[in-house]
C-alpha atoms as a PDB file:
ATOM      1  CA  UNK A   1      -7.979   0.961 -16.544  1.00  0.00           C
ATOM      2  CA  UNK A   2      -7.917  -2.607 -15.849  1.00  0.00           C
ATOM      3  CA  UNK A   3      -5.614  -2.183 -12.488  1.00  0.00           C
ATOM      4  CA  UNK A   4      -7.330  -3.754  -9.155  1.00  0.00           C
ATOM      5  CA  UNK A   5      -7.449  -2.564  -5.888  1.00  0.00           C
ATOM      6  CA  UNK A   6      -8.630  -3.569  -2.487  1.00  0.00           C
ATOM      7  CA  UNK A   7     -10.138  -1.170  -0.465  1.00  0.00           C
ATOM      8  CA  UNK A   8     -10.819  -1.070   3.019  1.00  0.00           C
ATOM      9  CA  UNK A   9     -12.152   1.769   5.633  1.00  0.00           C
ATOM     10  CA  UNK A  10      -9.814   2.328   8.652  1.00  0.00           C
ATOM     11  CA  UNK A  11     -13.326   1.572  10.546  1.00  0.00           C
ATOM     12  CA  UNK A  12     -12.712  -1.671   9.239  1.00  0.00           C
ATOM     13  CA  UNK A  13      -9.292  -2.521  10.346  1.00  0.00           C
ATOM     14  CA  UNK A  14     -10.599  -0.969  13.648  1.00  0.00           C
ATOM     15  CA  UNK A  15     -13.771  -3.346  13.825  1.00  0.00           C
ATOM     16  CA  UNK A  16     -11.509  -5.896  13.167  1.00  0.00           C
ATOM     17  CA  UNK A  17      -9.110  -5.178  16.323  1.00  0.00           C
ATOM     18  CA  UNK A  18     -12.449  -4.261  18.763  1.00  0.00           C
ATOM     19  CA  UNK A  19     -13.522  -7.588  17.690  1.00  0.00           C
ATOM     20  CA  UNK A  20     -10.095  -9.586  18.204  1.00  0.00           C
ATOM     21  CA  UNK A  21      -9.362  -7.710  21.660  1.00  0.00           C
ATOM     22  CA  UNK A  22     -13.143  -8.443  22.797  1.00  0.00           C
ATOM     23  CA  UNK A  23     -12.760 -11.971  21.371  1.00  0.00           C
ATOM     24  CA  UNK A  24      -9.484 -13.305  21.316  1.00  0.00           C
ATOM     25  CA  UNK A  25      -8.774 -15.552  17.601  1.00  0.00           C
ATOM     26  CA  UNK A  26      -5.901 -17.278  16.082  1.00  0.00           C
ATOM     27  CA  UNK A  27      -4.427 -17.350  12.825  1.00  0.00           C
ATOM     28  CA  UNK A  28      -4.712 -15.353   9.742  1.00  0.00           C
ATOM     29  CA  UNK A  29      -7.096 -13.061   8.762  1.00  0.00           C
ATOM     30  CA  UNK A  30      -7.252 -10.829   5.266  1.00  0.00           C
ATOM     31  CA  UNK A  31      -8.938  -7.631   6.314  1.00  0.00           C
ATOM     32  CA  UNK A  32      -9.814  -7.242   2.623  1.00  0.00           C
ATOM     33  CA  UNK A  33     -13.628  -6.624   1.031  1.00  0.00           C
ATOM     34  CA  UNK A  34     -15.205  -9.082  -0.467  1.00  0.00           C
ATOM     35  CA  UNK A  35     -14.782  -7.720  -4.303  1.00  0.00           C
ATOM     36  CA  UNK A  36     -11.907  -5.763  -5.482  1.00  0.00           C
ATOM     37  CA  UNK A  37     -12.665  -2.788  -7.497  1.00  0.00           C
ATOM     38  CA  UNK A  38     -11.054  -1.695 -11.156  1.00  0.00           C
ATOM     39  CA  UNK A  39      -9.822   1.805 -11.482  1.00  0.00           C
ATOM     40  CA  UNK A  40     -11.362   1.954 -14.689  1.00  0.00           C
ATOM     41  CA  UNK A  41     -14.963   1.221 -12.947  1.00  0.00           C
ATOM     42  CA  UNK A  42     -13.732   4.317 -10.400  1.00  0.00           C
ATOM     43  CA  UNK A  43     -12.426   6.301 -13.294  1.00  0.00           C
ATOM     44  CA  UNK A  44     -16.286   6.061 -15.288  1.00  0.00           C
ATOM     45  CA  UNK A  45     -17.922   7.267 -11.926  1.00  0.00           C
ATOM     46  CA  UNK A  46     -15.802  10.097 -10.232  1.00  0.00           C
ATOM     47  CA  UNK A  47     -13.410  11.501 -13.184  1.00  0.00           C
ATOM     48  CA  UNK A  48     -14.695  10.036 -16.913  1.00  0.00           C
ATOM     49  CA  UNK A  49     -11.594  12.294 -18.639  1.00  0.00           C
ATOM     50  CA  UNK A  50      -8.823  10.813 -16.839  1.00  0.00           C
ATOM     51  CA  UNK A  51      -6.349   8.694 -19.156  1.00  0.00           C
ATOM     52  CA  UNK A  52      -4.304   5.485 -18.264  1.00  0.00           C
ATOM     53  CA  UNK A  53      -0.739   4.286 -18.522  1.00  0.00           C
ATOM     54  CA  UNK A  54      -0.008   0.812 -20.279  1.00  0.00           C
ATOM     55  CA  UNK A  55       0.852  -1.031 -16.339  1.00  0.00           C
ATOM     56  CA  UNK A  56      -1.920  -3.160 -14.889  1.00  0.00           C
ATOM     57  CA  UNK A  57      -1.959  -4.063 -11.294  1.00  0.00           C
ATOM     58  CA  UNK A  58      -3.864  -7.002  -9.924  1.00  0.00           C
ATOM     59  CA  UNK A  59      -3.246  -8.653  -6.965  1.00  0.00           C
ATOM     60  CA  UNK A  60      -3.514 -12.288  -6.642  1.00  0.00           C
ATOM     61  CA  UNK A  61      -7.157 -13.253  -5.645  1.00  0.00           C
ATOM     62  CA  UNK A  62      -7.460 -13.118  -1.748  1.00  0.00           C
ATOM     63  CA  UNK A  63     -10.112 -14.801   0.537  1.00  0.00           C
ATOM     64  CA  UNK A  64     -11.594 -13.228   2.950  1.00  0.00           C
ATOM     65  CA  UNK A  65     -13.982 -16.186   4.061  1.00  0.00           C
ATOM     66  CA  UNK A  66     -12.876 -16.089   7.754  1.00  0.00           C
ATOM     67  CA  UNK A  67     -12.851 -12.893   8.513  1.00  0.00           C
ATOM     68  CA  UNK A  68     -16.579 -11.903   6.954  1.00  0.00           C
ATOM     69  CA  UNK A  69     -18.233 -14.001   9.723  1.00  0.00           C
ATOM     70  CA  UNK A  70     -16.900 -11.829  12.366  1.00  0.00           C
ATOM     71  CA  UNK A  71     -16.761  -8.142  10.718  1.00  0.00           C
ATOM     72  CA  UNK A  72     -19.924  -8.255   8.713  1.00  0.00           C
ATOM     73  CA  UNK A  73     -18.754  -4.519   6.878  1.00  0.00           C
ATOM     74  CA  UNK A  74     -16.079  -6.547   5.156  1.00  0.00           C
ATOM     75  CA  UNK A  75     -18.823  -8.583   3.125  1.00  0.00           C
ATOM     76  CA  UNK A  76     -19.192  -5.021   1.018  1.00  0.00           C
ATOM     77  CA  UNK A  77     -17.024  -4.300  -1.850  1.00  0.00           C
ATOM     78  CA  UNK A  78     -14.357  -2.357  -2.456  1.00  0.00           C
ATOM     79  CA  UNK A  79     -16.165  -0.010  -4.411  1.00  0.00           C
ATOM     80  CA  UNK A  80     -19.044   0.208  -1.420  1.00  0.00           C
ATOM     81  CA  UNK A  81     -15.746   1.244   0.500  1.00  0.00           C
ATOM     82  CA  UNK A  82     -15.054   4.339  -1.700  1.00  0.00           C
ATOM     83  CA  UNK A  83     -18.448   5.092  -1.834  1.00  0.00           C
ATOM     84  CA  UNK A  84     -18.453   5.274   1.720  1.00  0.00           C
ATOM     85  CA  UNK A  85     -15.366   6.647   1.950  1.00  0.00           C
ATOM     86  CA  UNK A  86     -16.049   9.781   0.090  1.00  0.00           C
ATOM     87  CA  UNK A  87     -19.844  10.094   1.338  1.00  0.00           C
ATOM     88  CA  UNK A  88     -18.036  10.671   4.633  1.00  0.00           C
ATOM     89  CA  UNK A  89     -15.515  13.049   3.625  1.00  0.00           C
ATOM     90  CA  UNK A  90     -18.159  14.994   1.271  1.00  0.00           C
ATOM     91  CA  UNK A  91     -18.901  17.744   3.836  1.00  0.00           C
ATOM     92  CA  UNK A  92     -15.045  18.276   4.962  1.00  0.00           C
END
């Protein structure tokens, strides 16, 4: 329950690429949200019964200062990104 994920829309990674075509910039980027999110804190809001394995995956921390300025969406979390994600995909 304590494994980490970043989560990111695919309209992200596409505002991102409008955004570098439209304005050409150098260097790395991490297309990443601004908080990750713990499975456990997914698991207590979309499927309380599920159980867990012993493994825990986190991902060193990753900034995503540069980025944020330019693609405001990626200032949200990565639990704002499910959230999105399955508000979306509700009615399909």
């Amino acid at each position: 329950s304590s494994s980490c994920y970043h989560c990111v829309l695919y309209e992200d990674i596409l505002s991102t690429i409008q955004y570098a075509l439209k304005f050409p910039i150098t260097g790395t980027y991490n297309i990443v949200r601004s908080k990750k999110v713990s499975i456990g804190n997914l698991v207590q809001l979309y499927n309380p019964t599920l159980e867990f394995g012993a493994y825990t995956y986190s991902p060193d921390p990753i900034s995503n200062e540069k980025i944020v300025n330019l693609v405001p969406s990626l200032k949200k979390s990565s639990l704002q990104a499910v959230e999105e994600f399955i508000s979306i995909n509700k009615s399909k």
